[in-house]
PDB file of N, CA and C in Angstrom:
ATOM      1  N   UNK A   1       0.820  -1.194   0.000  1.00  0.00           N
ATOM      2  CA  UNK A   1       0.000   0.000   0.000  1.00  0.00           C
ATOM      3  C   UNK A   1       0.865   1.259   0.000  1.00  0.00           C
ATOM      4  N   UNK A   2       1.885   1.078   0.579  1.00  0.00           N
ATOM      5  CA  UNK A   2       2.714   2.620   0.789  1.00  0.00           C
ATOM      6  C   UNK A   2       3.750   2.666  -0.389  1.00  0.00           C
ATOM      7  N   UNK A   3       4.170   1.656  -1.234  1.00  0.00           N
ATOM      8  CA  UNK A   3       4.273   1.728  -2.373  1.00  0.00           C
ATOM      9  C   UNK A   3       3.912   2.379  -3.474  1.00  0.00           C
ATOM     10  N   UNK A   4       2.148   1.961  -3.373  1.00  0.00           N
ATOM     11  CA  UNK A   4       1.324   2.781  -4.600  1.00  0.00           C
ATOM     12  C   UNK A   4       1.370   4.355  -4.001  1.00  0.00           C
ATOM     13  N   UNK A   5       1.058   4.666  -3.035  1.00  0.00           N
ATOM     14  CA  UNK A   5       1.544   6.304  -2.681  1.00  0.00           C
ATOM     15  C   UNK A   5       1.912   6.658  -2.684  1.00  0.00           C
ATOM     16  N   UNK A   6       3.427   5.819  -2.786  1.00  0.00           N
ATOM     17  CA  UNK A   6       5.183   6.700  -3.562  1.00  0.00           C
ATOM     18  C   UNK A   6       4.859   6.709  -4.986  1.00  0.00           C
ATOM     19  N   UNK A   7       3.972   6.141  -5.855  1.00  0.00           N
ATOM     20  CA  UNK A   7       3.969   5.688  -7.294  1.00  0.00           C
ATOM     21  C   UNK A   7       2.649   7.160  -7.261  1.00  0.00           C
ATOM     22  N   UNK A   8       1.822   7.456  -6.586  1.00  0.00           N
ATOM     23  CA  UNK A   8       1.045   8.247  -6.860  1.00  0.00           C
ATOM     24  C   UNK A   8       1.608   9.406  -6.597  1.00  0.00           C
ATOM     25  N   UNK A   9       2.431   9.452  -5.584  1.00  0.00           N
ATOM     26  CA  UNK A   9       2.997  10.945  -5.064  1.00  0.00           C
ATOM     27  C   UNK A   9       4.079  10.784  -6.512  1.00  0.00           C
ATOM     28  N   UNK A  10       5.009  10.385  -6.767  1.00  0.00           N
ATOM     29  CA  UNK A  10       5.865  10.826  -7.682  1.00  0.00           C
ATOM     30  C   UNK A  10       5.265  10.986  -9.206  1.00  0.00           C
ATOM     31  N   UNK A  11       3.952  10.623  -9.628  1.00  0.00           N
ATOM     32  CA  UNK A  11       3.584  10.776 -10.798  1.00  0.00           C
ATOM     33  C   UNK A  11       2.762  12.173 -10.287  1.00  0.00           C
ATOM     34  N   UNK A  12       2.148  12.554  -9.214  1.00  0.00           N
ATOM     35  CA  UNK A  12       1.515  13.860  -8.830  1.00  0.00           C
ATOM     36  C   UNK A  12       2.886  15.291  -9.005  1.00  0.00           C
ATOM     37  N   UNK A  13       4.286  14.552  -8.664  1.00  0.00           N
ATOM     38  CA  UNK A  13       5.514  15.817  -8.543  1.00  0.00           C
ATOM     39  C   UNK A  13       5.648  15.954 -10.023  1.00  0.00           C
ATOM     40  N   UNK A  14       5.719  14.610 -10.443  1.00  0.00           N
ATOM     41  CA  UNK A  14       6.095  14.672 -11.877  1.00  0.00           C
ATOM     42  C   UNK A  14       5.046  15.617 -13.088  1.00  0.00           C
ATOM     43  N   UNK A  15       3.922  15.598 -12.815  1.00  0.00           N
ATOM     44  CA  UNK A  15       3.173  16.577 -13.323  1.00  0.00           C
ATOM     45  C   UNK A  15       3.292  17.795 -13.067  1.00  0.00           C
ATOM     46  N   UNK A  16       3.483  17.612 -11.793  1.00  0.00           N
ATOM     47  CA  UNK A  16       3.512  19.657 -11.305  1.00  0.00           C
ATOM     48  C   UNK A  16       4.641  20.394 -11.593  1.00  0.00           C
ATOM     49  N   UNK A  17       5.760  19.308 -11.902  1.00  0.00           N
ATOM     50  CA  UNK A  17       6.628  20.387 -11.895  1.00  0.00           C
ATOM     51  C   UNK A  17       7.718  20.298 -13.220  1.00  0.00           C
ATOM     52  N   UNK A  18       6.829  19.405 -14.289  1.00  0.00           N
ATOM     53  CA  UNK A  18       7.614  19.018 -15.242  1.00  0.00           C
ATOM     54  C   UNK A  18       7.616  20.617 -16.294  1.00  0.00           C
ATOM     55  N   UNK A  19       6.690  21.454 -16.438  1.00  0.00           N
ATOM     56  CA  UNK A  19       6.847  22.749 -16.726  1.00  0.00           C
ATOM     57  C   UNK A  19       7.848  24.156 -16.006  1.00  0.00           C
ATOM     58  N   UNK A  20       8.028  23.401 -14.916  1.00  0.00           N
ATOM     59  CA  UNK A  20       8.923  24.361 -14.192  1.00  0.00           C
ATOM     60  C   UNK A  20      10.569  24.109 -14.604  1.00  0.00           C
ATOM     61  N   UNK A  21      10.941  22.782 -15.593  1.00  0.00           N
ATOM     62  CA  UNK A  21      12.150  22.475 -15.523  1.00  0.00           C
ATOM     63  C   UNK A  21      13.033  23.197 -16.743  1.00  0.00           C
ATOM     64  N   UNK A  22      11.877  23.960 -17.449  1.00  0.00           N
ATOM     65  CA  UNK A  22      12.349  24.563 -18.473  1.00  0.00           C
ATOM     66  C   UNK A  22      12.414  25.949 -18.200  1.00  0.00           C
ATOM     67  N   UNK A  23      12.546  26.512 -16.875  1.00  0.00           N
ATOM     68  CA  UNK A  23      12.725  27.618 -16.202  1.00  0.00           C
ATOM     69  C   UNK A  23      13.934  27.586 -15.637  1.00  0.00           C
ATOM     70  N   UNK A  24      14.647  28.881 -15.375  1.00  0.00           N
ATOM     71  CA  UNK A  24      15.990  28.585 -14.926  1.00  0.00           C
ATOM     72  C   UNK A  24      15.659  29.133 -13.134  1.00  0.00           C
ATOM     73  N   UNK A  25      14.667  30.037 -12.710  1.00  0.00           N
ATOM     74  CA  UNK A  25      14.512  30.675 -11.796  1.00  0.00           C
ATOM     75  C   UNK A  25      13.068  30.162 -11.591  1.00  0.00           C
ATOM     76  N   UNK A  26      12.985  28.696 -11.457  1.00  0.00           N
ATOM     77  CA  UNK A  26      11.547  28.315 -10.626  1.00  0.00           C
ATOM     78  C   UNK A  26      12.043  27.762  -9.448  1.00  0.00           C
ATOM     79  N   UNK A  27      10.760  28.431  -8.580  1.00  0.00           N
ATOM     80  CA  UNK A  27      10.943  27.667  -7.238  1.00  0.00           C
ATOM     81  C   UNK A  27      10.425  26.278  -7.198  1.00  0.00           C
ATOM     82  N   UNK A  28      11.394  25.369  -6.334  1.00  0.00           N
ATOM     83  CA  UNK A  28      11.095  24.208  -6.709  1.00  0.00           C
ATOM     84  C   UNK A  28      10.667  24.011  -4.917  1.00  0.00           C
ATOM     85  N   UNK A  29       9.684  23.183  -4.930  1.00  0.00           N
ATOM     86  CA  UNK A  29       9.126  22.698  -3.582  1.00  0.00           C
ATOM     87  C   UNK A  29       9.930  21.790  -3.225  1.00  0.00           C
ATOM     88  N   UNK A  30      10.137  21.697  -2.653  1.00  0.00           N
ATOM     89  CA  UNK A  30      10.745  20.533  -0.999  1.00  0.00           C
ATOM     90  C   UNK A  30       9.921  20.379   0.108  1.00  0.00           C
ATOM     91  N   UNK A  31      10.200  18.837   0.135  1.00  0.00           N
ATOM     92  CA  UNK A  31       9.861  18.484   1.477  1.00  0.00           C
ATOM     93  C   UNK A  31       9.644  19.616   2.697  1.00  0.00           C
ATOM     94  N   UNK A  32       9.057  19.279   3.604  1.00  0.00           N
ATOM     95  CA  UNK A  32       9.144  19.970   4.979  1.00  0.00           C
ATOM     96  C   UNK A  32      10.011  19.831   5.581  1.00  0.00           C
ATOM     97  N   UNK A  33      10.319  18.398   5.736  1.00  0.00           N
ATOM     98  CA  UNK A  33      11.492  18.175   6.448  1.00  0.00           C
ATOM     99  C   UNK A  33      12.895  17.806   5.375  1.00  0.00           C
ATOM    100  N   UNK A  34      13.372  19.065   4.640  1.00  0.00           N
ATOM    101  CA  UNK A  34      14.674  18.862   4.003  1.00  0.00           C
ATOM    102  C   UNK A  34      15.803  19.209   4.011  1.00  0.00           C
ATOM    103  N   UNK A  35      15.970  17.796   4.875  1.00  0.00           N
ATOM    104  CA  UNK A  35      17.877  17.602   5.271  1.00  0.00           C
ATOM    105  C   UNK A  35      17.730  16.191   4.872  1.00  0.00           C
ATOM    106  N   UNK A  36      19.361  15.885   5.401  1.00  0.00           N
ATOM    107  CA  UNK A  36      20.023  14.614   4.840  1.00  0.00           C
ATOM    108  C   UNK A  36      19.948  13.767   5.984  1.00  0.00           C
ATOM    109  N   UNK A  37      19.878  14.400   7.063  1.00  0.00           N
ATOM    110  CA  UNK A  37      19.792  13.572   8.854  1.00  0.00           C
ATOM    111  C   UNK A  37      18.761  13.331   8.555  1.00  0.00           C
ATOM    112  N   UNK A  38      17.261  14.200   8.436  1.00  0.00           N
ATOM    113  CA  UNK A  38      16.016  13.458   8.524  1.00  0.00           C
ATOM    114  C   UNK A  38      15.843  12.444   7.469  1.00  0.00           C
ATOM    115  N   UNK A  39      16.420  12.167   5.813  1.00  0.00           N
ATOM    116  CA  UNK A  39      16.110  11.114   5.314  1.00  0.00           C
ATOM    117  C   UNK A  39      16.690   9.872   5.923  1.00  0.00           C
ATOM    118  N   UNK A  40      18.297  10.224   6.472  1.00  0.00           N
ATOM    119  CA  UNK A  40      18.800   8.812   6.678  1.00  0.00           C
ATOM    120  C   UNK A  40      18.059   8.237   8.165  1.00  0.00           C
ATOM    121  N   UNK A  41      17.953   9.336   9.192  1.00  0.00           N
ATOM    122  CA  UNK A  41      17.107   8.682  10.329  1.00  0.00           C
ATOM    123  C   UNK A  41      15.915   8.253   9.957  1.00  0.00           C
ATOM    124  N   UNK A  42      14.838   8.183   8.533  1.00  0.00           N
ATOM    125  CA  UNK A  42      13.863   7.882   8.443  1.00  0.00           C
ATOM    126  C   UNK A  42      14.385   6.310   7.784  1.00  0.00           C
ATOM    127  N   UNK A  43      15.156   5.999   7.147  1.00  0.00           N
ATOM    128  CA  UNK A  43      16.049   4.880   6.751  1.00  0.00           C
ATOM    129  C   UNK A  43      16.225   4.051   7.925  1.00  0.00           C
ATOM    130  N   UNK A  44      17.399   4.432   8.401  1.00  0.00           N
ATOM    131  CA  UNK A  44      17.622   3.846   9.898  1.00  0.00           C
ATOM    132  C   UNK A  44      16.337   3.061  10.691  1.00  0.00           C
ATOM    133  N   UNK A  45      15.409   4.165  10.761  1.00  0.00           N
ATOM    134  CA  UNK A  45      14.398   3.759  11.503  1.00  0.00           C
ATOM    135  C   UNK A  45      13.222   3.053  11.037  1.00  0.00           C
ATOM    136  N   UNK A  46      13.243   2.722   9.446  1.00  0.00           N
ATOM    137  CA  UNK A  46      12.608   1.795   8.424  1.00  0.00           C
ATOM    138  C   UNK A  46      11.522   3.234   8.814  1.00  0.00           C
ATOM    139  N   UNK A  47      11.258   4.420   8.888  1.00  0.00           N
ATOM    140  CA  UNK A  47       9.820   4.841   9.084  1.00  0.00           C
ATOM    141  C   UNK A  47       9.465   5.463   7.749  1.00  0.00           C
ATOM    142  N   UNK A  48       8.273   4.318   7.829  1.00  0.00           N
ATOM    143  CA  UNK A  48       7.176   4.372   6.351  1.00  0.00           C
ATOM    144  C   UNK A  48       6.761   5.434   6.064  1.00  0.00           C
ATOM    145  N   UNK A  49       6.156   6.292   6.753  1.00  0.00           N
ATOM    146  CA  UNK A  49       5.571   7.501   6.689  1.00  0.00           C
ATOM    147  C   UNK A  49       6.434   8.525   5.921  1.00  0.00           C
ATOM    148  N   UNK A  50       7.660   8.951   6.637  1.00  0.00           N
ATOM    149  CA  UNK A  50       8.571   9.693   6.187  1.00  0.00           C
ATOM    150  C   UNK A  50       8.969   9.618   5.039  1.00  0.00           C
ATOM    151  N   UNK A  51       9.762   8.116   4.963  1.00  0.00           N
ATOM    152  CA  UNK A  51      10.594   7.639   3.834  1.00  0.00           C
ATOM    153  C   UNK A  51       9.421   7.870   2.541  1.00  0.00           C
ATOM    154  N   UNK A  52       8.190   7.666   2.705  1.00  0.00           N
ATOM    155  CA  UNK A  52       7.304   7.703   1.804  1.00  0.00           C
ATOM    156  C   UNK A  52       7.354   9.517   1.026  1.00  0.00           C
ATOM    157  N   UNK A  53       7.267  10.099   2.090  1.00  0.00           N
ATOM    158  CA  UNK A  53       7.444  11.536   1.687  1.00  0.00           C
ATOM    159  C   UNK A  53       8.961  12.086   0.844  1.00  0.00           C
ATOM    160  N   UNK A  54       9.710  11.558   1.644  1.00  0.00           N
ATOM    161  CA  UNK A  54      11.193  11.828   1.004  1.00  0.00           C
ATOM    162  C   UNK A  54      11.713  10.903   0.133  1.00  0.00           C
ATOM    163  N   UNK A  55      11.438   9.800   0.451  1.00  0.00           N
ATOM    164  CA  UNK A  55      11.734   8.871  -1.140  1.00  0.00           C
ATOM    165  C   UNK A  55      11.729   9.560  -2.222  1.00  0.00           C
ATOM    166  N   UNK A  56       9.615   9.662  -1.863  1.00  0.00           N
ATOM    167  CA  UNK A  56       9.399  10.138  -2.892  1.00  0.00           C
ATOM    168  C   UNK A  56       9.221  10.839  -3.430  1.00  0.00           C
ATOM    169  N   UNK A  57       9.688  12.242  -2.881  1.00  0.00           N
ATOM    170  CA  UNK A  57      10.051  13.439  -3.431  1.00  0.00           C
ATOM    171  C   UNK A  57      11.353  13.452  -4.338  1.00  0.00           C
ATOM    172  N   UNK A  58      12.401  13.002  -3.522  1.00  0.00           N
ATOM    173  CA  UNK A  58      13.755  12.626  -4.421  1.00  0.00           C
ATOM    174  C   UNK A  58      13.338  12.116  -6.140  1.00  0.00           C
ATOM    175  N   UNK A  59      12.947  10.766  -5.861  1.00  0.00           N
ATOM    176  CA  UNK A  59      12.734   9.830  -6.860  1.00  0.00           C
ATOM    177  C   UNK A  59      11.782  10.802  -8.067  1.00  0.00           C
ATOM    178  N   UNK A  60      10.496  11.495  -7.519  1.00  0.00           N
ATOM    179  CA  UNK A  60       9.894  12.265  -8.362  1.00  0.00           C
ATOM    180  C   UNK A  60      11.061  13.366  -9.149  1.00  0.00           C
ATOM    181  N   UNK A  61      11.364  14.050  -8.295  1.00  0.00           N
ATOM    182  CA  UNK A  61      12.486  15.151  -8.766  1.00  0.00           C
ATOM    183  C   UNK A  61      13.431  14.550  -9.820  1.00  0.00           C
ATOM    184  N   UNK A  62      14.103  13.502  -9.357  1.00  0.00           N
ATOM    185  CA  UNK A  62      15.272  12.805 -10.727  1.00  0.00           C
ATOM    186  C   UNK A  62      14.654  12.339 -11.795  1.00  0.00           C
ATOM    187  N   UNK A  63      13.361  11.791 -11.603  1.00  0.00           N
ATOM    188  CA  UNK A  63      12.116  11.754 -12.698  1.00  0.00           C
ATOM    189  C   UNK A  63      12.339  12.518 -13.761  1.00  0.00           C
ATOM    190  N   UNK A  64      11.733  14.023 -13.035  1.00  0.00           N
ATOM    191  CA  UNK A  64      11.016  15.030 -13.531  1.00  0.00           C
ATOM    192  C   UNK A  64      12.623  15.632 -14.156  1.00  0.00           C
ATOM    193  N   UNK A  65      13.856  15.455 -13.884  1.00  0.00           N
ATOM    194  CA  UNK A  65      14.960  15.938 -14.086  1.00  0.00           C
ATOM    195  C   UNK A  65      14.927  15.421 -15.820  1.00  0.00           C
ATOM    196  N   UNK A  66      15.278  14.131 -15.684  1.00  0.00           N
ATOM    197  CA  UNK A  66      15.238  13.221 -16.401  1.00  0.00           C
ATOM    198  C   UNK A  66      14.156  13.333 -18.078  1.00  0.00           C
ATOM    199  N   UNK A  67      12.834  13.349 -17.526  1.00  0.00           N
ATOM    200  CA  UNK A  67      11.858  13.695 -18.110  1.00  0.00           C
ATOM    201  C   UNK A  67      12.580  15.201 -19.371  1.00  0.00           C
ATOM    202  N   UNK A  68      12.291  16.027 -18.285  1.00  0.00           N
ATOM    203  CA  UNK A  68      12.755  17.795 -18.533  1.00  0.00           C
ATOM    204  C   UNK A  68      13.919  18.052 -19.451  1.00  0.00           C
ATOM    205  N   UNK A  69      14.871  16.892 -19.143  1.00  0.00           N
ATOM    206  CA  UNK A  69      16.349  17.384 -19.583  1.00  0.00           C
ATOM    207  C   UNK A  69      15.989  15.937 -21.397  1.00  0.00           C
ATOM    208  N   UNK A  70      15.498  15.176 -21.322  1.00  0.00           N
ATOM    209  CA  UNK A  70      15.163  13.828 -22.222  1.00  0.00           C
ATOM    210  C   UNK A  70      16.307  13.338 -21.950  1.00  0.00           C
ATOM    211  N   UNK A  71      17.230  12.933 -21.336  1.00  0.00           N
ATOM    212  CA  UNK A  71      18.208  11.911 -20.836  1.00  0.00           C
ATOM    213  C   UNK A  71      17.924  11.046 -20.138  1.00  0.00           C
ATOM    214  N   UNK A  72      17.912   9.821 -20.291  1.00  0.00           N
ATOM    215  CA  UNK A  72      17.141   8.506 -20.194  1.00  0.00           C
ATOM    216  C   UNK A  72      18.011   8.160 -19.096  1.00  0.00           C
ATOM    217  N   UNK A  73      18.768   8.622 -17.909  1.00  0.00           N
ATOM    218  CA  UNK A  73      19.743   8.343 -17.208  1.00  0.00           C
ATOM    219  C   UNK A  73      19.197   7.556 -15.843  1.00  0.00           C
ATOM    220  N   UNK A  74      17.407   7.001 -15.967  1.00  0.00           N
ATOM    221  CA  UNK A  74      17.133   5.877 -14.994  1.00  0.00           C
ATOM    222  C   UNK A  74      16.875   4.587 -15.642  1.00  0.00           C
ATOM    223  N   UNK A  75      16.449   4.836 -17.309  1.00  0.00           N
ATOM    224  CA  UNK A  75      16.653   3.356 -17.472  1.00  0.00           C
ATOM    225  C   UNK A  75      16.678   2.571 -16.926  1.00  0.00           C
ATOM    226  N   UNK A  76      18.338   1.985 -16.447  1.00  0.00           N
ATOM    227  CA  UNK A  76      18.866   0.875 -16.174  1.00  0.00           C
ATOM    228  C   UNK A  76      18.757   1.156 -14.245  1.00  0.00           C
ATOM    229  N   UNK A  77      18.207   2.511 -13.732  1.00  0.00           N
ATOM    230  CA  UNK A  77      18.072   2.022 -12.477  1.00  0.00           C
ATOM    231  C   UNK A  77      17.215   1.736 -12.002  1.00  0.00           C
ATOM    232  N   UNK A  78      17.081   1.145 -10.528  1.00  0.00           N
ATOM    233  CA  UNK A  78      15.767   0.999  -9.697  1.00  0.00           C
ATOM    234  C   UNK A  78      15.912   2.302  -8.304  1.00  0.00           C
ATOM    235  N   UNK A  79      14.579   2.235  -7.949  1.00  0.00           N
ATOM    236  CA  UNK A  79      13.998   2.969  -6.758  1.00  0.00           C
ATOM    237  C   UNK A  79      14.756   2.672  -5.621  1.00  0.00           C
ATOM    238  N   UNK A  80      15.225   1.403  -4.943  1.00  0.00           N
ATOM    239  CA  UNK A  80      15.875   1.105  -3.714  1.00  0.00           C
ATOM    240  C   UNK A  80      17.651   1.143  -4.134  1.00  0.00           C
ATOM    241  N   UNK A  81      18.133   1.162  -5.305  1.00  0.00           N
ATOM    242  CA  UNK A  81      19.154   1.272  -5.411  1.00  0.00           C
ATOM    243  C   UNK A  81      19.960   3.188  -5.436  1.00  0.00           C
ATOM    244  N   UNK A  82      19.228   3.767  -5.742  1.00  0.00           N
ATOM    245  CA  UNK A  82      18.917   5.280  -5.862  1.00  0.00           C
ATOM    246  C   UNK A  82      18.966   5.634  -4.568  1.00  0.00           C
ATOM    247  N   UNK A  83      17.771   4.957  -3.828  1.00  0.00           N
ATOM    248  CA  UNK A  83      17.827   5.326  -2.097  1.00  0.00           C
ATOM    249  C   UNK A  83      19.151   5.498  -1.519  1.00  0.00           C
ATOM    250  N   UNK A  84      19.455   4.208  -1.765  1.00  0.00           N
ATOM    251  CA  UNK A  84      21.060   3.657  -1.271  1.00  0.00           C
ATOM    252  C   UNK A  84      22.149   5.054  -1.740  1.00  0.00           C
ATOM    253  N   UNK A  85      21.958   5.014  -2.950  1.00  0.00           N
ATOM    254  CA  UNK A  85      23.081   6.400  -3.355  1.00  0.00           C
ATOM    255  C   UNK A  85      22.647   7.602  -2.768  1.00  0.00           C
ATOM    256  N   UNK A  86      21.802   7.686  -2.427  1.00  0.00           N
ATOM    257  CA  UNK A  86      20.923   9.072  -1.762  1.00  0.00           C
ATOM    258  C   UNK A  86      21.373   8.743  -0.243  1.00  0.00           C
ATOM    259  N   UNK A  87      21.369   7.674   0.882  1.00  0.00           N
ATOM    260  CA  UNK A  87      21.756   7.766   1.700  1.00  0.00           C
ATOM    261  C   UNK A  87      23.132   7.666   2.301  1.00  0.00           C
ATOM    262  N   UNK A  88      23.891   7.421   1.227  1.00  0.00           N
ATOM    263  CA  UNK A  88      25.214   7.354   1.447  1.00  0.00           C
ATOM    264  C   UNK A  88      25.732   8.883   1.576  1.00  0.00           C
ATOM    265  N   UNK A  89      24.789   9.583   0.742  1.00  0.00           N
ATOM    266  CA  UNK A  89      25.697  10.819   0.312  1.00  0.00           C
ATOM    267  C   UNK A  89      25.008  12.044   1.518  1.00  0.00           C
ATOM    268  N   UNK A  90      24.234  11.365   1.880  1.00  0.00           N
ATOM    269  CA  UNK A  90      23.820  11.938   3.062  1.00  0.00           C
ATOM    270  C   UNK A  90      23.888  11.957   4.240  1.00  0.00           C
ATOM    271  N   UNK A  91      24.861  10.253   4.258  1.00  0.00           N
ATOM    272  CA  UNK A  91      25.140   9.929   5.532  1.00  0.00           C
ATOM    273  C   UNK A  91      26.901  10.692   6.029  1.00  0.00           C
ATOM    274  N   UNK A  92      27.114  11.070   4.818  1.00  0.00           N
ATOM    275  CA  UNK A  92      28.397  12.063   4.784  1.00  0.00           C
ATOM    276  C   UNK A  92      28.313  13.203   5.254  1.00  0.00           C
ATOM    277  N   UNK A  93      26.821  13.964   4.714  1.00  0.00           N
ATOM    278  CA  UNK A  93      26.898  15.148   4.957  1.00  0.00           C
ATOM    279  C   UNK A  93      25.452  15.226   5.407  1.00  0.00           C
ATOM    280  N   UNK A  94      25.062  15.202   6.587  1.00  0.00           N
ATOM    281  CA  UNK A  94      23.991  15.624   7.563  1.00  0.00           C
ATOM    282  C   UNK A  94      23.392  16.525   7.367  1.00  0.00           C
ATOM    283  N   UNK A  95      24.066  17.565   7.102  1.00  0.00           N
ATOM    284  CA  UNK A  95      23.082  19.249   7.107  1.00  0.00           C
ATOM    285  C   UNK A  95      23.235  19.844   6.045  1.00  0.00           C
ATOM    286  N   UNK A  96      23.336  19.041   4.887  1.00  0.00           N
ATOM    287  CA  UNK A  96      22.892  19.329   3.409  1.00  0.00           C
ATOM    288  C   UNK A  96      21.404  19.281   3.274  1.00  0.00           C
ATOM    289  N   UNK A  97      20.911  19.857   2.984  1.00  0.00           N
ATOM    290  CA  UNK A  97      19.595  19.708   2.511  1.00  0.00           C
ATOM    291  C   UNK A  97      19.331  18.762   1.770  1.00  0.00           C
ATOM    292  N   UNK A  98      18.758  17.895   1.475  1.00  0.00           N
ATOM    293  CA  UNK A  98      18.095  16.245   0.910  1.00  0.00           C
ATOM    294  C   UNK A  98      17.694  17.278  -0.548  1.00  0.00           C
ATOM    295  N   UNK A  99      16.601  18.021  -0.835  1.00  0.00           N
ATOM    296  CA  UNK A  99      17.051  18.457  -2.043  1.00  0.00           C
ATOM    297  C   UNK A  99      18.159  19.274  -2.806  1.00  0.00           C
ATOM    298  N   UNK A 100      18.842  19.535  -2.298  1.00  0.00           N
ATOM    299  CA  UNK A 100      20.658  19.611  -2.565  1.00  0.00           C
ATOM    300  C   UNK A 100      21.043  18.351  -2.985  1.00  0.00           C
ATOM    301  N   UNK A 101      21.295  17.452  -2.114  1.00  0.00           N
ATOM    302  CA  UNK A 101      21.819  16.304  -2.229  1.00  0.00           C
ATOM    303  C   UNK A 101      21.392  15.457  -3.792  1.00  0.00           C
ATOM    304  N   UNK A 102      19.745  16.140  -3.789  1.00  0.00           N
ATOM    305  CA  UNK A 102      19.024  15.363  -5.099  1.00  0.00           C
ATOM    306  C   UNK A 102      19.532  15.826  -6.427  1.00  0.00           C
ATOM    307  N   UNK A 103      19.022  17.001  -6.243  1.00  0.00           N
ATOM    308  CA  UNK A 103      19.888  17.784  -7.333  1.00  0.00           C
ATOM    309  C   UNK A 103      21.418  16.868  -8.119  1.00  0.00           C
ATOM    310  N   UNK A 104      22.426  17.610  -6.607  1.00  0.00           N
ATOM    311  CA  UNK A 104      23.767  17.054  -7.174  1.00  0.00           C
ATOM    312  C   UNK A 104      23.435  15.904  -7.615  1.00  0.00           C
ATOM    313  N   UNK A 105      22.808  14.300  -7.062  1.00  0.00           N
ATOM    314  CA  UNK A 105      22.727  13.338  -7.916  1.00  0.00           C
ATOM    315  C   UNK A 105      22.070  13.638  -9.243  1.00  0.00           C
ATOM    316  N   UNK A 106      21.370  14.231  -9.435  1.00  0.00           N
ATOM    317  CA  UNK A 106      20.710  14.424 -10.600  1.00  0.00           C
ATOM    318  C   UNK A 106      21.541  15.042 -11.502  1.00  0.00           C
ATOM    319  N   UNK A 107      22.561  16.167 -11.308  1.00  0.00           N
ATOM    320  CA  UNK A 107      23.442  17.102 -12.077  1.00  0.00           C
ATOM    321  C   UNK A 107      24.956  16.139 -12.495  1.00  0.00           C
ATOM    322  N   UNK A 108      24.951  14.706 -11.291  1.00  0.00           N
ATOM    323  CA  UNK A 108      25.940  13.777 -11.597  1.00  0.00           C
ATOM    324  C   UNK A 108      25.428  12.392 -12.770  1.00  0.00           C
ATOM    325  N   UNK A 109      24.145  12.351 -12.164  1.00  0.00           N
ATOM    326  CA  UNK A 109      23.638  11.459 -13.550  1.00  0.00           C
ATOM    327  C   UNK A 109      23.971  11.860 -15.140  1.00  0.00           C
ATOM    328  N   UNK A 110      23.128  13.105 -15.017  1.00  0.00           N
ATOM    329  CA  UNK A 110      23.242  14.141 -16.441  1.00  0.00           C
ATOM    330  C   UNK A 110      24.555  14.093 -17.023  1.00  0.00           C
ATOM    331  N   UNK A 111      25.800  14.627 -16.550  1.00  0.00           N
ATOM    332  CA  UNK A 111      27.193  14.468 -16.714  1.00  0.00           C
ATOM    333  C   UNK A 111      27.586  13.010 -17.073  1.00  0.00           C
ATOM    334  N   UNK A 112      27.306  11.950 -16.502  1.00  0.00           N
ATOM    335  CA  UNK A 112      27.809  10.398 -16.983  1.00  0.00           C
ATOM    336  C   UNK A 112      27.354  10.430 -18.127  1.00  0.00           C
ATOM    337  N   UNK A 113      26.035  10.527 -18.570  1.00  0.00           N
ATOM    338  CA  UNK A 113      24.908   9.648 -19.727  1.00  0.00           C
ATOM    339  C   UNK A 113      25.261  11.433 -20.872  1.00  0.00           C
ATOM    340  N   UNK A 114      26.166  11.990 -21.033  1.00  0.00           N
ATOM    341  CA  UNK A 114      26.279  13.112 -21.764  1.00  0.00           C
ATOM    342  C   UNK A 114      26.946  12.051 -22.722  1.00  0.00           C
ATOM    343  N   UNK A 115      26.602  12.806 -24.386  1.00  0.00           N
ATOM    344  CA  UNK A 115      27.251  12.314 -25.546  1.00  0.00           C
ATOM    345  C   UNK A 115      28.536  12.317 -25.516  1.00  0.00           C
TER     346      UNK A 115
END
């Protein structure tokens, strides 16, 4: 069940904000709670609720990156393997903001999968 609500929440980000990616000065929404301590303590602590919110905000955002930019740079990934790179890089740096953190993965994807 909390599955399909990450699958509904990230196709709901992915709509809202797939017009904003062709803006250089849009505000982009974040989480409430966005840092890198609150995703990995929601990890740590397996809590559904959270992780559901910040998963799937991340996951929507590299989407909508993806989508925005047409670089096919999830293809070949999955959702729990992404997490994993998202909490590593957070478990480094605590008081980065979680959409910071998304971004840079997203601005490091883009750079690999370049012609």
């Amino acid at each position: 069940m909390a599955m399909n609500k990450t699958v509904v929440l990230t196709f709901v980000i992915l709509a809202a904000s797939h017009p904003a990616l062709a803006q250089q000065s849009v505000r982009i929404l974040t989480p409430a709670e966005d840092s890198c301590s609150t995703f990995t303590k929601a990890m740590d602590a397996n809590d559904q609720v959270r992780l559901a919110a910040l998963s799937g905000w991340a996951l929507g955002f590299l989407s909508g990156v993806a989508q925005g930019s047409a670089v096919d740079f999830l293809r070949n990934e999955e959702a729990p393997k992404l997490f994993t790179r998202l909490y590593a890089v957070c478990s480094n740096q605590p008081t980065k903001p979680l959409s910071v953190a998304t971004e840079e993965m997203a601005r490091a994807f883009l750079a690999s999968h370049k012609l």
